[in-house]
C-alpha atoms as a PDB file:
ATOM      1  CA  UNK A   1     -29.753 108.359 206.184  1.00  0.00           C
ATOM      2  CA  UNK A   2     -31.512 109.129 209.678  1.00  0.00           C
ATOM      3  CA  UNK A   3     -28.819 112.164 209.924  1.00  0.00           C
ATOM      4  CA  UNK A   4     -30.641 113.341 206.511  1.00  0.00           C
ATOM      5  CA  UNK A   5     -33.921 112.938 207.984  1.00  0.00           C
ATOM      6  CA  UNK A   6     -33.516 113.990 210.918  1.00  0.00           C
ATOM      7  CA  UNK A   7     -31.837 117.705 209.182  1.00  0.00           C
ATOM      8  CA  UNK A   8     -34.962 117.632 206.374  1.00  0.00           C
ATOM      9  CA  UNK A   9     -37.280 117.582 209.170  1.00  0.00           C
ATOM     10  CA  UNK A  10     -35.900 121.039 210.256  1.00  0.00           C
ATOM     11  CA  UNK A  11     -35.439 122.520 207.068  1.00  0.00           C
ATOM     12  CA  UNK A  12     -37.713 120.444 204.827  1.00  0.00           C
ATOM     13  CA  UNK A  13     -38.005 123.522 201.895  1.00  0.00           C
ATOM     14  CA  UNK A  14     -34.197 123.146 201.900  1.00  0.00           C
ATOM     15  CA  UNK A  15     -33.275 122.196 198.223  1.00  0.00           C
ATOM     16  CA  UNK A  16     -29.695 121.046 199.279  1.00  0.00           C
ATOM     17  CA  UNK A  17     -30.961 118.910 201.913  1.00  0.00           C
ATOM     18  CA  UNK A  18     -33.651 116.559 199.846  1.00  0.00           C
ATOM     19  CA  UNK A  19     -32.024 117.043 196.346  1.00  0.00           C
ATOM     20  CA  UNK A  20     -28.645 115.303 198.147  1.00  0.00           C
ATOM     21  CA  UNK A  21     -30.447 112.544 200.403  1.00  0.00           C
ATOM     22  CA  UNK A  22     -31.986 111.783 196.895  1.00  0.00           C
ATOM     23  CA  UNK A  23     -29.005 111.492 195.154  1.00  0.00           C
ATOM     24  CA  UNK A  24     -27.368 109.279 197.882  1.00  0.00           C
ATOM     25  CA  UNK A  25     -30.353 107.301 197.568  1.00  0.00           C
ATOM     26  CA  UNK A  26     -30.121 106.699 194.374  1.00  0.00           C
ATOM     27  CA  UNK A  27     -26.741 106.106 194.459  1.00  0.00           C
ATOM     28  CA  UNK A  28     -27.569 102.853 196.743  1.00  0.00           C
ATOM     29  CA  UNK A  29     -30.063 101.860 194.227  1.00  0.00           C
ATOM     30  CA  UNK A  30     -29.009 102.371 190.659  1.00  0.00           C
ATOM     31  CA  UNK A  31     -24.791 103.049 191.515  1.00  0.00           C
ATOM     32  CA  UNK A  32     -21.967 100.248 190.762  1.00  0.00           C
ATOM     33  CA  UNK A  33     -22.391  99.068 194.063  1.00  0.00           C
ATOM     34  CA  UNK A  34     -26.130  98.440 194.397  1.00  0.00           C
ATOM     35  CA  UNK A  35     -27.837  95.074 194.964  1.00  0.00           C
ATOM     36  CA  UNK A  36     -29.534  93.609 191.936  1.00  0.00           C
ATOM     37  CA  UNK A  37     -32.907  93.836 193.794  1.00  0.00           C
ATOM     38  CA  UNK A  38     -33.791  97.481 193.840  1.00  0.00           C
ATOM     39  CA  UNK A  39     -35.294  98.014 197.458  1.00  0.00           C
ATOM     40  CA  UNK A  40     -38.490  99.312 197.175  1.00  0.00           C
ATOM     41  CA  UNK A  41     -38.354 101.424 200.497  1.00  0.00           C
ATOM     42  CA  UNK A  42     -35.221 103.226 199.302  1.00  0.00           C
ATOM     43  CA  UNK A  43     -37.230 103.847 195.680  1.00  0.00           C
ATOM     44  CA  UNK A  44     -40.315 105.282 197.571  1.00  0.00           C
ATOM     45  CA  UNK A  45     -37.943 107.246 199.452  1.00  0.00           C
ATOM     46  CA  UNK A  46     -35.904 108.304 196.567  1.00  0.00           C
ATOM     47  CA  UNK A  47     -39.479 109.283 195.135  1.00  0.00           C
ATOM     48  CA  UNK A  48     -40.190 111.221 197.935  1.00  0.00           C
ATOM     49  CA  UNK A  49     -37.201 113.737 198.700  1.00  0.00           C
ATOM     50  CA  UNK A  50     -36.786 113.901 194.962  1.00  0.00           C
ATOM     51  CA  UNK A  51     -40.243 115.691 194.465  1.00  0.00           C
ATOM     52  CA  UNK A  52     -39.573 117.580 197.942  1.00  0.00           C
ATOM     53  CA  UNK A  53     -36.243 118.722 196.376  1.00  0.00           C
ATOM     54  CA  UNK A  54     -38.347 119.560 192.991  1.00  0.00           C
ATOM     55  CA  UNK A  55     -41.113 121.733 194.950  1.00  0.00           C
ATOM     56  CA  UNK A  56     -37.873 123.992 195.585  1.00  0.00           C
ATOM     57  CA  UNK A  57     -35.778 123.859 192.641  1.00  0.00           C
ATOM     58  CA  UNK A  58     -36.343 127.229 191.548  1.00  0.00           C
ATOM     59  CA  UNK A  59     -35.854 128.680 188.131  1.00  0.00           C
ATOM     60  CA  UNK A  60     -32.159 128.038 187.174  1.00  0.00           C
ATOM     61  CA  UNK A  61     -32.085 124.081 186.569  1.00  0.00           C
ATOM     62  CA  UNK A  62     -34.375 120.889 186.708  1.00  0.00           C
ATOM     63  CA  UNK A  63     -31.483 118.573 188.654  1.00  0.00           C
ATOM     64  CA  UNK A  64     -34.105 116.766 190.874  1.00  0.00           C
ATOM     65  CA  UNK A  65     -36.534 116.411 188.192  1.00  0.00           C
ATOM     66  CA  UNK A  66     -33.793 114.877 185.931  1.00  0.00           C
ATOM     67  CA  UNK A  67     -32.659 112.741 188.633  1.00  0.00           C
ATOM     68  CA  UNK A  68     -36.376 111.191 189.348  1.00  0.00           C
ATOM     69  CA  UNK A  69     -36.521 110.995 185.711  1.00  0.00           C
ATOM     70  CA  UNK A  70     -33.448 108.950 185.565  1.00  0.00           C
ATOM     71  CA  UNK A  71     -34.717 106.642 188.625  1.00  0.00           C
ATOM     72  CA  UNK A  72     -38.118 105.830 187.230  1.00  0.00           C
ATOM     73  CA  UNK A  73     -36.953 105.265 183.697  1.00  0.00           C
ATOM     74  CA  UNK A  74     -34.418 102.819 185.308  1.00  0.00           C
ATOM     75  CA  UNK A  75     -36.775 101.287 187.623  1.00  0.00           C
ATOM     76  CA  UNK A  76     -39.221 101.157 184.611  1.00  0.00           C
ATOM     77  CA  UNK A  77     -36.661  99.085 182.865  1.00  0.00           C
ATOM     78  CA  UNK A  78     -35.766  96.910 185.465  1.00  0.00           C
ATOM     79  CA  UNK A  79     -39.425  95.726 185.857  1.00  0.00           C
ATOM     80  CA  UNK A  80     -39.634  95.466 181.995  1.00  0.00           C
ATOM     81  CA  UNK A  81     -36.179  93.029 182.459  1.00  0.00           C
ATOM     82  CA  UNK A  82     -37.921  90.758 185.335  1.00  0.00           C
ATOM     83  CA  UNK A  83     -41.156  90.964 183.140  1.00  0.00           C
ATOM     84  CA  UNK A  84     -39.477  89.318 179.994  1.00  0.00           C
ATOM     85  CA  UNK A  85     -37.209  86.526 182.068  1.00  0.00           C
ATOM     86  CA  UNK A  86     -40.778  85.516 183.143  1.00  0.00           C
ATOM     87  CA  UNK A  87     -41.023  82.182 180.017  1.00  0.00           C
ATOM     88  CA  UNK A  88     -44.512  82.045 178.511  1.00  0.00           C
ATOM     89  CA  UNK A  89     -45.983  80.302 181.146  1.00  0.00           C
ATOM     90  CA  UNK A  90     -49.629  79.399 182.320  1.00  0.00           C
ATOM     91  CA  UNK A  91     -48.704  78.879 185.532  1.00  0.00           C
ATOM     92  CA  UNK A  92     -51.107  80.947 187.502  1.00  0.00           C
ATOM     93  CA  UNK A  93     -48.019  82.542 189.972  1.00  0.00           C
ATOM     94  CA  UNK A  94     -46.304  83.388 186.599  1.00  0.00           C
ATOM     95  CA  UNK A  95     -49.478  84.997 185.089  1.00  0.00           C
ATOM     96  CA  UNK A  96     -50.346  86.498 188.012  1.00  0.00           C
ATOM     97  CA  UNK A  97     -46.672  87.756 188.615  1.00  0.00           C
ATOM     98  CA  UNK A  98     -46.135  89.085 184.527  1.00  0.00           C
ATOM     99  CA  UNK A  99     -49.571  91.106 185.366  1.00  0.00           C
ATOM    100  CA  UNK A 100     -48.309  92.978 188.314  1.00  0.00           C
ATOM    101  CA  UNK A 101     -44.503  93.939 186.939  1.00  0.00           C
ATOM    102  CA  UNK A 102     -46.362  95.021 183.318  1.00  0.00           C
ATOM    103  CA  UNK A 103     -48.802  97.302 185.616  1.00  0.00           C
ATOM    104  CA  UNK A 104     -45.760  98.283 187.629  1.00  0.00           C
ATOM    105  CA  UNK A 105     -43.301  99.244 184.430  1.00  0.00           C
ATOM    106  CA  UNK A 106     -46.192 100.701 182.768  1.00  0.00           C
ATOM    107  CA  UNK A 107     -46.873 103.716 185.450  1.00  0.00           C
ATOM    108  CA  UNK A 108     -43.258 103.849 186.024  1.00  0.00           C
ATOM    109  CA  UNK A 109     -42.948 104.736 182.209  1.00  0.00           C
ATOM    110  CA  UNK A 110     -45.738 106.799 182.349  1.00  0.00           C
ATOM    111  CA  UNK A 111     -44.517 108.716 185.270  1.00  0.00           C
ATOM    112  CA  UNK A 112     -40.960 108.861 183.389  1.00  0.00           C
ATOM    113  CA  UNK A 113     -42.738 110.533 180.452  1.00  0.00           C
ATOM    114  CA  UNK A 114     -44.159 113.264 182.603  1.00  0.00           C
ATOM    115  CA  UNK A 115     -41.364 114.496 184.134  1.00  0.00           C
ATOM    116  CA  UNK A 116     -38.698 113.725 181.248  1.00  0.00           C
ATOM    117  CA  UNK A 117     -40.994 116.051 179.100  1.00  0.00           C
ATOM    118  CA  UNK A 118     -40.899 119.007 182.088  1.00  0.00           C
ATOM    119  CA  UNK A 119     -36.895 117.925 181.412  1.00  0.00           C
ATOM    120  CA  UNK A 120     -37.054 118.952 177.906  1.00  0.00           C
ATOM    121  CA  UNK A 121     -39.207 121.573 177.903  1.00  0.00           C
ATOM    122  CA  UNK A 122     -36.846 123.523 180.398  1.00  0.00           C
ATOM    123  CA  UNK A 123     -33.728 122.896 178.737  1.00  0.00           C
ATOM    124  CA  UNK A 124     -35.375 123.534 175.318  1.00  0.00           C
ATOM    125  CA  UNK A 125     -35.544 127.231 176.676  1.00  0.00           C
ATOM    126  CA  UNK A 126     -32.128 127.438 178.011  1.00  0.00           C
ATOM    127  CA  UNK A 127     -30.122 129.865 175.513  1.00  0.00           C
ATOM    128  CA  UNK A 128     -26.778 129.068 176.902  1.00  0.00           C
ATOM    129  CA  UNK A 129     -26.716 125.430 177.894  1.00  0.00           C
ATOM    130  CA  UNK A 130     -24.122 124.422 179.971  1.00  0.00           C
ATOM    131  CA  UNK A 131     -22.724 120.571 179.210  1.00  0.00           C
ATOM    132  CA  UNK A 132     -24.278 119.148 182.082  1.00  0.00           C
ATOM    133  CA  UNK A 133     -27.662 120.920 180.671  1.00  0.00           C
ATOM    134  CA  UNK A 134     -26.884 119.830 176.749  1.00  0.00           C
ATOM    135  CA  UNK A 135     -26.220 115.926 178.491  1.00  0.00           C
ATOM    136  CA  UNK A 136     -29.542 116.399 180.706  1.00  0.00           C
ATOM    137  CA  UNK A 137     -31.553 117.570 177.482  1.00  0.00           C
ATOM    138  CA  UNK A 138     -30.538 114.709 175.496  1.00  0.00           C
ATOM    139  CA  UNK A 139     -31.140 112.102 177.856  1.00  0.00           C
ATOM    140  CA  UNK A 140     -34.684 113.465 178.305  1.00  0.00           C
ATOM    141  CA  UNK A 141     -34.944 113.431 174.677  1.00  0.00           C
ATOM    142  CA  UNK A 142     -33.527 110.100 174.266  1.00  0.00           C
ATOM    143  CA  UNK A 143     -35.791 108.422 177.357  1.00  0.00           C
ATOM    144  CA  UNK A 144     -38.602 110.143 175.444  1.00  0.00           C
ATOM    145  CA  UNK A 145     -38.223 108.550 172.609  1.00  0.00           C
ATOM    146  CA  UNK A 146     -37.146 105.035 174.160  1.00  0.00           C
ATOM    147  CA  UNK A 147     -40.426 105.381 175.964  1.00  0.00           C
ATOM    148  CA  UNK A 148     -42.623 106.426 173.281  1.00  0.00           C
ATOM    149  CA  UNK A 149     -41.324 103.494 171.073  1.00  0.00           C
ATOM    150  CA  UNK A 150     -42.107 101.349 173.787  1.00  0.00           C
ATOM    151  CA  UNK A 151     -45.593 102.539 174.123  1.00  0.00           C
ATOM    152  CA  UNK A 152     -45.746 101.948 170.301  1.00  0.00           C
ATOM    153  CA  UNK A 153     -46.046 105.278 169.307  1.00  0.00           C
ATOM    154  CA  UNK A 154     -44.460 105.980 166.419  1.00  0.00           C
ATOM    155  CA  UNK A 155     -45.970 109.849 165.763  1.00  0.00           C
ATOM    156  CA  UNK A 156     -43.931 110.682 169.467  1.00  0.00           C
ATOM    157  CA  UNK A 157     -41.340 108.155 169.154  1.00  0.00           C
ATOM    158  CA  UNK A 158     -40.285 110.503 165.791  1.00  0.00           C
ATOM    159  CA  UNK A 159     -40.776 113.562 167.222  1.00  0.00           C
ATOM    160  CA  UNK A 160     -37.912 112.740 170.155  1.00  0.00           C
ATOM    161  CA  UNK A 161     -36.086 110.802 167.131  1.00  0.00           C
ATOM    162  CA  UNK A 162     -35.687 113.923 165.351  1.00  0.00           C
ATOM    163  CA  UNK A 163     -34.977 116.443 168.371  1.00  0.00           C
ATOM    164  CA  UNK A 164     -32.320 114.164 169.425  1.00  0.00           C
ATOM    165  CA  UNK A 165     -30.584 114.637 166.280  1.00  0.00           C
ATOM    166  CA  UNK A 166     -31.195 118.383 166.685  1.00  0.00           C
ATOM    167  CA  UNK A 167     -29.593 118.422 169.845  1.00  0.00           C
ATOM    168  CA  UNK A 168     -26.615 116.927 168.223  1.00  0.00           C
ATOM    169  CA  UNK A 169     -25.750 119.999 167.128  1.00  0.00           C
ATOM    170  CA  UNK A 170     -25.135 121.928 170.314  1.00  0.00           C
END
């Protein structure tokens, strides 16, 4: 990781350099080998390089916007998970505790919203979608309406219900 930083700090516009640190950062967070406790260091760093990577993504594809999406609607549910193994307790730790993962899964969702919908709205205007486009656009669609449903809104939750079917056919 210090060899990654150490070449972004040179070339920090460099789209290959902070799109693939943030992919090897996620991969030690969300992969089949990563520890059950999601480091929040590495997650702020993923954060990071991900958005550096997005500032130069250019105009062909959305790949480190899709891959923050994917890390903060994981993240989002992994707080959500911890949040709900919490019993219904009065315990002041446990109150106190449930409040800060619910205000932590709650930006984290609404964070996932924004850039899942930048997600769909690119692909949505992509005539010739490749597969790895058609698989991005429908798991934007489907966090969308995961999220949404969460949220408890129905009117959104619908809309990404029935666009998901749409994108069925393509």
């Amino acid at each position: 990781y210090a060899k990654y930083e150490e070449m972004i700090s040179k070339e920090p516009n460099s789209f290959l350099l902070t799109y693939n640190y943030a992919v090897e950062l996620y991969n030690s967070i969300h992969g089949k080998d990563a520890l059950d406790d999601i480091d929040s260091v590495a997650s702020n760093k993923l954060i990071e390089y991900a958005q550096m990577a997005i500032k130069n993504e250019g105009e062909k594809d959305v790949l480190a916007t899709m891959l923050l999406t994917n890390h903060l609607y994981n993240t989002s549910a992994n707080k959500s998970n911890a949040y709900n193994l919490i019993v219904k307790s009065n315990k002041p730790a446990d109150v106190k505790m449930k409040a800060i993962l619910k205000s932590q899964y709650e930006k984290l969702m609404d964070d996932c919203i924004v850039n899942a919908e930048k997600v769909e709205k690119f692909y949505e205007n992509v005539p010739n979608k490749s597969n790895v486009q058609k698989a991005n656009y429908r798991k934007a669609l489907t966090y969308l309406e995961d999220l949404y449903s969460s949220k408890k809104n129905t009117v959104k939750a619908t809309e990404y219900q029935k666009k998901i079917a749409g994108s069925e056919k393509l």
